[in-house]
C-alpha atoms as a PDB file:
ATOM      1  CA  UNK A   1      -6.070 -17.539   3.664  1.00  0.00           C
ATOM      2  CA  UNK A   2      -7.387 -14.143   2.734  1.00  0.00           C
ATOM      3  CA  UNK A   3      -5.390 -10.796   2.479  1.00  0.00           C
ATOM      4  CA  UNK A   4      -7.871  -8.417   4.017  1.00  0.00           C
ATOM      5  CA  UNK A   5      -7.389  -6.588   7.183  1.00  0.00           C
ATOM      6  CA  UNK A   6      -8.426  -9.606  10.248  1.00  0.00           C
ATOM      7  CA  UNK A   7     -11.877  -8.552  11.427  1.00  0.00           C
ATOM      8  CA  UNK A   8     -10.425  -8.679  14.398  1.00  0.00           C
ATOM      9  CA  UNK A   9     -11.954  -7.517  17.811  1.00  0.00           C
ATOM     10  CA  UNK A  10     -12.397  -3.815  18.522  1.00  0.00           C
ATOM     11  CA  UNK A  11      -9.983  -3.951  21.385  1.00  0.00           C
ATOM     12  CA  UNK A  12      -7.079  -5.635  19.538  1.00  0.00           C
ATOM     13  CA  UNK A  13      -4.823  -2.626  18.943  1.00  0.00           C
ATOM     14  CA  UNK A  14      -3.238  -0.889  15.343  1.00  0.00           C
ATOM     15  CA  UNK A  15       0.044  -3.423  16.155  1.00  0.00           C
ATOM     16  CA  UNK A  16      -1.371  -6.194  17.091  1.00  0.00           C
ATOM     17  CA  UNK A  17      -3.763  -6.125  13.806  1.00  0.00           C
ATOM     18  CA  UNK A  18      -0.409  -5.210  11.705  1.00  0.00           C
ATOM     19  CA  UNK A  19       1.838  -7.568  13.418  1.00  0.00           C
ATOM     20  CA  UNK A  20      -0.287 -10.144  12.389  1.00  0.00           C
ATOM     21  CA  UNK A  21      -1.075  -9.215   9.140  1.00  0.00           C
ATOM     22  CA  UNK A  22       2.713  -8.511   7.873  1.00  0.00           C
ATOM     23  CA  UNK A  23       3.653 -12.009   9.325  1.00  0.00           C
ATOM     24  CA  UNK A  24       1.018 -13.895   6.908  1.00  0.00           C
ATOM     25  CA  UNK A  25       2.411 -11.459   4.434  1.00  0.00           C
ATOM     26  CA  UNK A  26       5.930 -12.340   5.192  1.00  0.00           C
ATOM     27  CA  UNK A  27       4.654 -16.283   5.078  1.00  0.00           C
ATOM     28  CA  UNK A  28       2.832 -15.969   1.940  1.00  0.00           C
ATOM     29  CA  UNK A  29       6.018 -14.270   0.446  1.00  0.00           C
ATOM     30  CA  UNK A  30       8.284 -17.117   1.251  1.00  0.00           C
ATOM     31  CA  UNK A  31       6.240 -19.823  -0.030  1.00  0.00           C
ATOM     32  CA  UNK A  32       5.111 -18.019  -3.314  1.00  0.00           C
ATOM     33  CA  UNK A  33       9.087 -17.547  -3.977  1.00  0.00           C
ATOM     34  CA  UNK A  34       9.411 -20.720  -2.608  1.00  0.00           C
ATOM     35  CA  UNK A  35       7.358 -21.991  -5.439  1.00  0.00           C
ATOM     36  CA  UNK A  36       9.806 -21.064  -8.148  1.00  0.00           C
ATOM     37  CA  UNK A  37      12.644 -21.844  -6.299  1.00  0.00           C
ATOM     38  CA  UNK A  38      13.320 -18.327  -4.966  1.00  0.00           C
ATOM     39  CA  UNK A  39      14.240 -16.844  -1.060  1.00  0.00           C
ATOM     40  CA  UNK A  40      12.015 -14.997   0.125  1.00  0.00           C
ATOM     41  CA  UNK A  41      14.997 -12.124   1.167  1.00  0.00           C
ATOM     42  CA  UNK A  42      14.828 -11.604  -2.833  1.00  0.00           C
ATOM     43  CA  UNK A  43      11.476  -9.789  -2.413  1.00  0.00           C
ATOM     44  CA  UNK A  44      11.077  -6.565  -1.327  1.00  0.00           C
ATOM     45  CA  UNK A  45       7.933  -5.246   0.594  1.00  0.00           C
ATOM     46  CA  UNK A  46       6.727  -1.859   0.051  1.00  0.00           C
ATOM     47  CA  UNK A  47       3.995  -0.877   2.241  1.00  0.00           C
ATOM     48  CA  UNK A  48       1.457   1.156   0.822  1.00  0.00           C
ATOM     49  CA  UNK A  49       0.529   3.768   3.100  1.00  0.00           C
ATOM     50  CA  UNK A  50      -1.192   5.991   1.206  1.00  0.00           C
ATOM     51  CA  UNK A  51      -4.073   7.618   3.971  1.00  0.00           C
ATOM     52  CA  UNK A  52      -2.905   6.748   6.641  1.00  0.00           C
ATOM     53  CA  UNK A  53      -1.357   8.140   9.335  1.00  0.00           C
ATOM     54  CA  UNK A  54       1.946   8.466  10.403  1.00  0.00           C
ATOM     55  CA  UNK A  55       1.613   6.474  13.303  1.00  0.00           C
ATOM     56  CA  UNK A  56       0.793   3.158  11.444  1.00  0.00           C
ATOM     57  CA  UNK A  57       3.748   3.995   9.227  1.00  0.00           C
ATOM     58  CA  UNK A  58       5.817   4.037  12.149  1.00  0.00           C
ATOM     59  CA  UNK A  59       4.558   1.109  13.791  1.00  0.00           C
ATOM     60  CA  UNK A  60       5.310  -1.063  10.223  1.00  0.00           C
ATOM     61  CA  UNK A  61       8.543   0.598  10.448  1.00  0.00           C
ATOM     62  CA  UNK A  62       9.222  -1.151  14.069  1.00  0.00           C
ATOM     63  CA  UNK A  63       7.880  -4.471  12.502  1.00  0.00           C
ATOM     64  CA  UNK A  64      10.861  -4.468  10.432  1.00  0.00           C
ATOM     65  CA  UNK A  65       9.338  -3.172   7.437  1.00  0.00           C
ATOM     66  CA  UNK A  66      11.623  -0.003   5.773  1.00  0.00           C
ATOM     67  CA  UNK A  67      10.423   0.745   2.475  1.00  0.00           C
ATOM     68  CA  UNK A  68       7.389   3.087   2.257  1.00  0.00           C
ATOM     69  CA  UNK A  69       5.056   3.932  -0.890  1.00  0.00           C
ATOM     70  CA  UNK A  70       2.900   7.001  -1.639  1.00  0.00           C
ATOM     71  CA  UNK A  71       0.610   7.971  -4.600  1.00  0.00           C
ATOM     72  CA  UNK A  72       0.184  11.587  -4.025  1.00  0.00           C
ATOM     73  CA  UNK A  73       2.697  14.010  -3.099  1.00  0.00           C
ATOM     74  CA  UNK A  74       0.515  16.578  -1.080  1.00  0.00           C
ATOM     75  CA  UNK A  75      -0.301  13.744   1.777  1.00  0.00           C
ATOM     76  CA  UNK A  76       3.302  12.381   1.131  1.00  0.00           C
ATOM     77  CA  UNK A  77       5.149  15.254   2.299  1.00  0.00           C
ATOM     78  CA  UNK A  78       4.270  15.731   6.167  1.00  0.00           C
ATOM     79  CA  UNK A  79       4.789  12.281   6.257  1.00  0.00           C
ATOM     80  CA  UNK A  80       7.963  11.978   4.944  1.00  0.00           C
ATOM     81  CA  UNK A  81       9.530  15.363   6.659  1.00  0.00           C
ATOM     82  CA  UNK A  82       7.814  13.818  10.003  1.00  0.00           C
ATOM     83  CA  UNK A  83       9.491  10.124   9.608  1.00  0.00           C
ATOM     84  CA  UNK A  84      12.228   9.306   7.515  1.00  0.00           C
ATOM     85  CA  UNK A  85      14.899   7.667   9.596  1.00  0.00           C
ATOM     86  CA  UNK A  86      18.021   6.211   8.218  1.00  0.00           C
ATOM     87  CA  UNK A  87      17.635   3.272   6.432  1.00  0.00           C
ATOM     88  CA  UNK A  88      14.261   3.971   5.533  1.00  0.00           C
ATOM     89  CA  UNK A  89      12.901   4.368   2.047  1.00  0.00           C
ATOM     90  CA  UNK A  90      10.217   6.246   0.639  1.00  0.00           C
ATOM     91  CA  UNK A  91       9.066   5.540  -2.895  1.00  0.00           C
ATOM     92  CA  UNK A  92       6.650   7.195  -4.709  1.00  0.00           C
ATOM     93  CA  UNK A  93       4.087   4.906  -6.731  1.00  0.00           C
ATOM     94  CA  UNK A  94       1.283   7.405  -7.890  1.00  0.00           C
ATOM     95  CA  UNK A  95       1.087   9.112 -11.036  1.00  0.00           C
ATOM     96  CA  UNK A  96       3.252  12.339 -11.007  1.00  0.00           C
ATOM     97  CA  UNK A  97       2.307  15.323 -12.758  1.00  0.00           C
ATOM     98  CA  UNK A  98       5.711  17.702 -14.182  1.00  0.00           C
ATOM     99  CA  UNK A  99       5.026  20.440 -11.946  1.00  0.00           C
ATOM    100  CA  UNK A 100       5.551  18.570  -8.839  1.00  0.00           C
ATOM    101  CA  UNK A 101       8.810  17.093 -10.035  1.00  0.00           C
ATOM    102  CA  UNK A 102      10.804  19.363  -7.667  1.00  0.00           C
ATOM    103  CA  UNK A 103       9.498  17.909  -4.757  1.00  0.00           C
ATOM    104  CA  UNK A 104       9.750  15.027  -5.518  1.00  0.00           C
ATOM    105  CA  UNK A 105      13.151  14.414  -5.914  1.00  0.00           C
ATOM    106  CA  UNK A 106      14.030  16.130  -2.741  1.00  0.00           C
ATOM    107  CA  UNK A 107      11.819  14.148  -0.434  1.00  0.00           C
ATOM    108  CA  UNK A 108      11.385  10.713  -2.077  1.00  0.00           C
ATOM    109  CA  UNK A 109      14.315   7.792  -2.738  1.00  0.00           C
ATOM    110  CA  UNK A 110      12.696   6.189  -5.664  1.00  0.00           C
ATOM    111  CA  UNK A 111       9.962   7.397  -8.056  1.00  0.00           C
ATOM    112  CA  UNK A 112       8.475   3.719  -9.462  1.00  0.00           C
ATOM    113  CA  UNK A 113       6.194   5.991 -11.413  1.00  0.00           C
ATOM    114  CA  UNK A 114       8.113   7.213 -14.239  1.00  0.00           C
ATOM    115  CA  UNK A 115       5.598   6.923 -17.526  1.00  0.00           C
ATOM    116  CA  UNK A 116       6.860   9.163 -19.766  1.00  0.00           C
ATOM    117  CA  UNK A 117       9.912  10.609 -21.594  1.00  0.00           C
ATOM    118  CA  UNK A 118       8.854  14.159 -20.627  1.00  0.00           C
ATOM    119  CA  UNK A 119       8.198  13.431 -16.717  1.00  0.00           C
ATOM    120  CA  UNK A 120      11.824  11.602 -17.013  1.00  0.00           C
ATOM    121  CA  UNK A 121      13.249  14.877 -18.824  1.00  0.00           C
ATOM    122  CA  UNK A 122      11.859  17.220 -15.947  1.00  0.00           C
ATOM    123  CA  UNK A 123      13.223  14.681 -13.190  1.00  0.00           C
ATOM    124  CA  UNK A 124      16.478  15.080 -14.327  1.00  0.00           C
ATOM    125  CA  UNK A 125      16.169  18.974 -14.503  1.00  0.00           C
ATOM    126  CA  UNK A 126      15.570  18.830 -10.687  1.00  0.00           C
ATOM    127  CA  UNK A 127      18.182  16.290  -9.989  1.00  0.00           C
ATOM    128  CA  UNK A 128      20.764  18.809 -11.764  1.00  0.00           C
ATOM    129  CA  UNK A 129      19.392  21.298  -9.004  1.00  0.00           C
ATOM    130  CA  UNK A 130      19.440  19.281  -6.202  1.00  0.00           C
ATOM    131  CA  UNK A 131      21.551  16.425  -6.038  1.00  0.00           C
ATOM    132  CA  UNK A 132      23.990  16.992  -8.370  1.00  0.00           C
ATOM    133  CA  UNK A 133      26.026  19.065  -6.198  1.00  0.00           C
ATOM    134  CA  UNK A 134      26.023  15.886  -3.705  1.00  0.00           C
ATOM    135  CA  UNK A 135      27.076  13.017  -6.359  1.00  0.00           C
ATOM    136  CA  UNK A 136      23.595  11.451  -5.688  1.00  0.00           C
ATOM    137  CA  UNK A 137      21.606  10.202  -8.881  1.00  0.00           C
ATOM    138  CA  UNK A 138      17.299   9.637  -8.156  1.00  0.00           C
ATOM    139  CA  UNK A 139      16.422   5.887  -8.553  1.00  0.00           C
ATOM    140  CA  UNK A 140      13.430   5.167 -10.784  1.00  0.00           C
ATOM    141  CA  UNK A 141      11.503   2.572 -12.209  1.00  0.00           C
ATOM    142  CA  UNK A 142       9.629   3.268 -15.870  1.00  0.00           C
ATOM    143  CA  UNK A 143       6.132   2.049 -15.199  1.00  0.00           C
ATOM    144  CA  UNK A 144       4.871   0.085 -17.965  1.00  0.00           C
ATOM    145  CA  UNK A 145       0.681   0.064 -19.222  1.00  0.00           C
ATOM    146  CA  UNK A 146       1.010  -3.955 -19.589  1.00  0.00           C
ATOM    147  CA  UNK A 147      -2.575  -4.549 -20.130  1.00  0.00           C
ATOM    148  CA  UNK A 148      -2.932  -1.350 -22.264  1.00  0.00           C
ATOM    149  CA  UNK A 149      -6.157  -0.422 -20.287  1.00  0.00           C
ATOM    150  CA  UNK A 150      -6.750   3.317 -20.771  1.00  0.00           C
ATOM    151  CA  UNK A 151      -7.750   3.744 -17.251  1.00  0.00           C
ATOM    152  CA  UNK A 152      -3.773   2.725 -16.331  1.00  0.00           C
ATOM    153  CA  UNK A 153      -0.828   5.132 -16.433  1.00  0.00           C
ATOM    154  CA  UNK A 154       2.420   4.061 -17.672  1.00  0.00           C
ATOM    155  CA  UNK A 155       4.302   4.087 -21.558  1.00  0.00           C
ATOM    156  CA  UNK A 156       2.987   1.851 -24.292  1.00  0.00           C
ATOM    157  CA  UNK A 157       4.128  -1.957 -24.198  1.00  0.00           C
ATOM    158  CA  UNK A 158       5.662  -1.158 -27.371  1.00  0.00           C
ATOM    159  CA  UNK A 159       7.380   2.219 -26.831  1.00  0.00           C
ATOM    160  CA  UNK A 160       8.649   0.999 -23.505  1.00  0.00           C
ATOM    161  CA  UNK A 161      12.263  -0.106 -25.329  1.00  0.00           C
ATOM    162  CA  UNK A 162      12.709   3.265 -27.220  1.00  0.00           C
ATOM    163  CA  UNK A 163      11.909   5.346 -24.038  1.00  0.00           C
ATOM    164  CA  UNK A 164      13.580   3.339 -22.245  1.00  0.00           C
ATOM    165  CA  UNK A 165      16.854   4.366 -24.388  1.00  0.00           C
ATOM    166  CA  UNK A 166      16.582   7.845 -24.128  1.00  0.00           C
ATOM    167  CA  UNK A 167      16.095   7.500 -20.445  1.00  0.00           C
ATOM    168  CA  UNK A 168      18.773   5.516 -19.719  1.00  0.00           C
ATOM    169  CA  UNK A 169      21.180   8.458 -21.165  1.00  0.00           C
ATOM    170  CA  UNK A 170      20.062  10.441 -18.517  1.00  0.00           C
ATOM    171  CA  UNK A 171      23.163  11.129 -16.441  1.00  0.00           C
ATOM    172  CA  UNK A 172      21.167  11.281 -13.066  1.00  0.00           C
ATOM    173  CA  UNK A 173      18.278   9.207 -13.180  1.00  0.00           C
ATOM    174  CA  UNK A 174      19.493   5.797 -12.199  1.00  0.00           C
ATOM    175  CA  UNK A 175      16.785   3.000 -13.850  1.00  0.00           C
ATOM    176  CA  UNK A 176      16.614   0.261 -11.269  1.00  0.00           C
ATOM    177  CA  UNK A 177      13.737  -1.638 -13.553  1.00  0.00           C
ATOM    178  CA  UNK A 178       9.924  -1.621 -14.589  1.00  0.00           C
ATOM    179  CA  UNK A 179       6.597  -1.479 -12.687  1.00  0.00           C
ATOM    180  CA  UNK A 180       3.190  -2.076 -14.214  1.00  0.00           C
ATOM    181  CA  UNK A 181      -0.527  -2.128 -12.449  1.00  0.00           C
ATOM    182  CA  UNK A 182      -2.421  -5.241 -13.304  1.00  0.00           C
ATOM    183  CA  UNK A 183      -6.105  -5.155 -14.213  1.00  0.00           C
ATOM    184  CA  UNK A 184      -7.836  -5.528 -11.013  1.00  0.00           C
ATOM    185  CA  UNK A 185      -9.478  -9.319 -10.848  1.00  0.00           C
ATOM    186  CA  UNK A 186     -10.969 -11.409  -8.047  1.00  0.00           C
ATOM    187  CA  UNK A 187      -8.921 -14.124 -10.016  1.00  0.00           C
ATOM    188  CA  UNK A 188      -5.286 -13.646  -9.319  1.00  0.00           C
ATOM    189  CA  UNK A 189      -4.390 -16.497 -12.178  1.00  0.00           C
ATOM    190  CA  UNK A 190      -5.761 -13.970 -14.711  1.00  0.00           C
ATOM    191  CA  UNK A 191      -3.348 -11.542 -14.221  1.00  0.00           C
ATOM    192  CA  UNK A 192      -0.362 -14.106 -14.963  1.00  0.00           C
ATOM    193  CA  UNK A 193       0.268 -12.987 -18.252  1.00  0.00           C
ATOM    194  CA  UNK A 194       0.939  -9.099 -17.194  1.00  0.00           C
ATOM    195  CA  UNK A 195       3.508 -10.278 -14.888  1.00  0.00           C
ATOM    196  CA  UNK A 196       5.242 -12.734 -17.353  1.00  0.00           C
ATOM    197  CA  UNK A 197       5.134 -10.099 -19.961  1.00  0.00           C
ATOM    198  CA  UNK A 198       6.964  -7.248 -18.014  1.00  0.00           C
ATOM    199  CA  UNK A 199       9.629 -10.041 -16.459  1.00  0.00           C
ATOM    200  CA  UNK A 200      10.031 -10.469 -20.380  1.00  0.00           C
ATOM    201  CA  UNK A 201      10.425  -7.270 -21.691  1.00  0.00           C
ATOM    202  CA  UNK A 202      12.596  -6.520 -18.466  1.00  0.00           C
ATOM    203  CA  UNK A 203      14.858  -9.645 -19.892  1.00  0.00           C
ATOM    204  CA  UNK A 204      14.970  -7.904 -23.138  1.00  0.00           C
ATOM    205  CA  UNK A 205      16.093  -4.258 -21.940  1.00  0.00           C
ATOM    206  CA  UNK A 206      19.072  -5.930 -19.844  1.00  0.00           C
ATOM    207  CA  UNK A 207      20.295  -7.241 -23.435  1.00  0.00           C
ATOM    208  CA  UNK A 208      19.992  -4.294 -25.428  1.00  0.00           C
ATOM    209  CA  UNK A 209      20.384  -1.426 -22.906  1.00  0.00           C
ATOM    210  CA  UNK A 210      22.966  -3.107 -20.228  1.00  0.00           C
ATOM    211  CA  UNK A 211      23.699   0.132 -18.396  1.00  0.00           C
ATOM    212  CA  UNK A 212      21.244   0.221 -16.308  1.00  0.00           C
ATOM    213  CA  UNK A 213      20.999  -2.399 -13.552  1.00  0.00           C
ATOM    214  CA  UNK A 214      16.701  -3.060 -14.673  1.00  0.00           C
ATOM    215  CA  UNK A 215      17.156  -5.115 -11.157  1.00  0.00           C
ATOM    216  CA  UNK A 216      13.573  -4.634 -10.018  1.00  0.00           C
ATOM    217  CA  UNK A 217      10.410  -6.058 -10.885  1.00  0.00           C
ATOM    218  CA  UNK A 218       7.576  -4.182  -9.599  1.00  0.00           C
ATOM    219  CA  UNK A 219       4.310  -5.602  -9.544  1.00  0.00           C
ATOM    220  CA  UNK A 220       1.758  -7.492  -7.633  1.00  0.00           C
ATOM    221  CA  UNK A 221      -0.454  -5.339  -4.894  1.00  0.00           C
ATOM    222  CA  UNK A 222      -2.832  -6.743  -2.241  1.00  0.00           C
ATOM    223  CA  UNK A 223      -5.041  -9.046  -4.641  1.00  0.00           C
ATOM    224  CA  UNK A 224      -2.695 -10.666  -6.219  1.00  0.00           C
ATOM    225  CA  UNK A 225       1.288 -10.245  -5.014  1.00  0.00           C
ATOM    226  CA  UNK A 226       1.998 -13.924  -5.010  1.00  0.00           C
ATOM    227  CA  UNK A 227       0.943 -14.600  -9.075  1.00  0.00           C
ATOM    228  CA  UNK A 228       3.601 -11.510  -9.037  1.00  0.00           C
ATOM    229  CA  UNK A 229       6.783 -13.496  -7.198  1.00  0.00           C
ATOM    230  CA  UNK A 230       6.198 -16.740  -9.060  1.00  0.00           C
ATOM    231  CA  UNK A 231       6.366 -14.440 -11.982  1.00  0.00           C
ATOM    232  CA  UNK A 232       9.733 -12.518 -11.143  1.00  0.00           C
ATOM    233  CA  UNK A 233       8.587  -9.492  -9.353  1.00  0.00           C
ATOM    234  CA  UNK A 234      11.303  -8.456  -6.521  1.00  0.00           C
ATOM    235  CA  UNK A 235       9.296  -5.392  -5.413  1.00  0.00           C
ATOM    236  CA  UNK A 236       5.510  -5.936  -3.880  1.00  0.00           C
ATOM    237  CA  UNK A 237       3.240  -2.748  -3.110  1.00  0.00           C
ATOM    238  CA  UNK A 238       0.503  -3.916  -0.541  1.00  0.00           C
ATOM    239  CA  UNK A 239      -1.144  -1.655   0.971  1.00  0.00           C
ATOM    240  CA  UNK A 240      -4.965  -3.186   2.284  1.00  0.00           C
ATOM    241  CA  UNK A 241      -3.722  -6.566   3.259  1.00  0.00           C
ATOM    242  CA  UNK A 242      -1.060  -4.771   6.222  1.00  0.00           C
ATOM    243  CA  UNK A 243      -3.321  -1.692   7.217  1.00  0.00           C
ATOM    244  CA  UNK A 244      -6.723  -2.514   5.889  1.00  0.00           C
ATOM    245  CA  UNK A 245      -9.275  -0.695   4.215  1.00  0.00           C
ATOM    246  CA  UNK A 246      -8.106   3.058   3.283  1.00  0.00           C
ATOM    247  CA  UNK A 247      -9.558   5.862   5.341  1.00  0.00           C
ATOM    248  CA  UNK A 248     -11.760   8.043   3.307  1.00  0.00           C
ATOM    249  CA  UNK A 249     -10.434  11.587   3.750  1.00  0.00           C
ATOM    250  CA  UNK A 250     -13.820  13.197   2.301  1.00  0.00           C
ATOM    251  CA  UNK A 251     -15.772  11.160   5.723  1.00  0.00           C
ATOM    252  CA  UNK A 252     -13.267  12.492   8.152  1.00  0.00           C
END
């Protein structure tokens, strides 16, 4: 069954349209972990609500769904200081540029986008500002360019371990794990190989850098999130398939 948004009838309301399209998700999660002799509770579901409002965040958030991702910080913010009850998790997913480190770390509980030694040196500058003083640390995940396309952001397949290292030393960034973007492909099966790569190197950095938890396995989006879980991944970003197609911002 397809992941679009139901072309469903005009009248059907914003819930009813997202109720049903989280509980395919939710069934297509269980049987792809299923698959591989997985539960389904090992998956996490991070709903990409990039462009869209608040109000469809806070409907997913009544469907049971609490973690929340973002690619750009400027439309992340109202969102966040509007809705962020407890329990709820906001992750940023985008690539971040230095400068908006600061604000980052105090409005976001996980930055999955973390593609370089310098954006990881300037995270922990603002931690040692801001959460410090509290005994918090900011969860990340060191996003990985799998595929090595230059349109992708993330560190080098092969630099990944080395970067890794001197991240890891970091007193308040707390690595949870990896995330890569697959190519994009009308052919799920394609993108096996990115996933299975990323699982590996994952496997390799709990060896030979076994402070950090490298729990999470980010990966899989819209297209192609159940190649991802038969593959390992125990985070899924889908953003299309629960709220449909993105609002453009330059038509509104």
């Amino acid at each position: 069954m397809s992941d679009q948004m139901n072309n469903q009838p005009n009248d059907l309301s914003a819930e009813t349209k997202i109720t049903a399209n989280l509980a395919r998700i939710r069934s297509n999660i269980a049987e792809a972990a299923g698959r591989v002799g997985r539960a389904s509770s090992e998956v996490t579901l991070v709903a990409v609500s990039k462009t869209m409002p608040v109000q469809l965040v806070q409907i997913a958030y009544n469907l049971r769904v609490t973690d929340f991702g973002e690619n750009r910080v400027q439309e992340a913010l109202p969102k966040i200081a509007e809705f962020h009850p407890q329990g709820m998790r906001w992750h940023m997913i985008g690539h971040l540029q230095q400068n908006k480190a600061g604000k980052v770390v105090a409005a976001f509980d996980c930055v999955q986008s973390v593609d370089s030694l310098h954006l990881a040196q300037e995270l922990q500058r603002q931690a040692e500002k801001q959460l410090a003083q509290h005994g918090k640390r900011l969860a990340v995940l060191l996003q990985v360019n799998v595929s090595g396309e230059a349109s992708k952001e993330g560190m080098a397949l092969a630099e990944a371990p080395e970067v890794a290292r001197q991240i890891a030393a970091m007193p308040l960034l707390e690595i949870q794990g990896l995330m890569t973007i697959a190519p994009f492909t009308s052919t799920p099966e394609a993108v096996r190989p990115v996933f299975r790569e990323l699982r590996l190197l994952r496997d390799r950095l709990q060896r030979d850098i076994p402070n950090c938890s490298w729990e999470h396995l980010s990966m899989g989006m819209s297209g192609d999130y159940r190649v991802a879980i038969e593959e390992g991944a125990t985070i899924v970003r889908i953003g299309r398939a629960i709220f449909g197609e993105r609002v453009n911002k330059a038509s509104q």
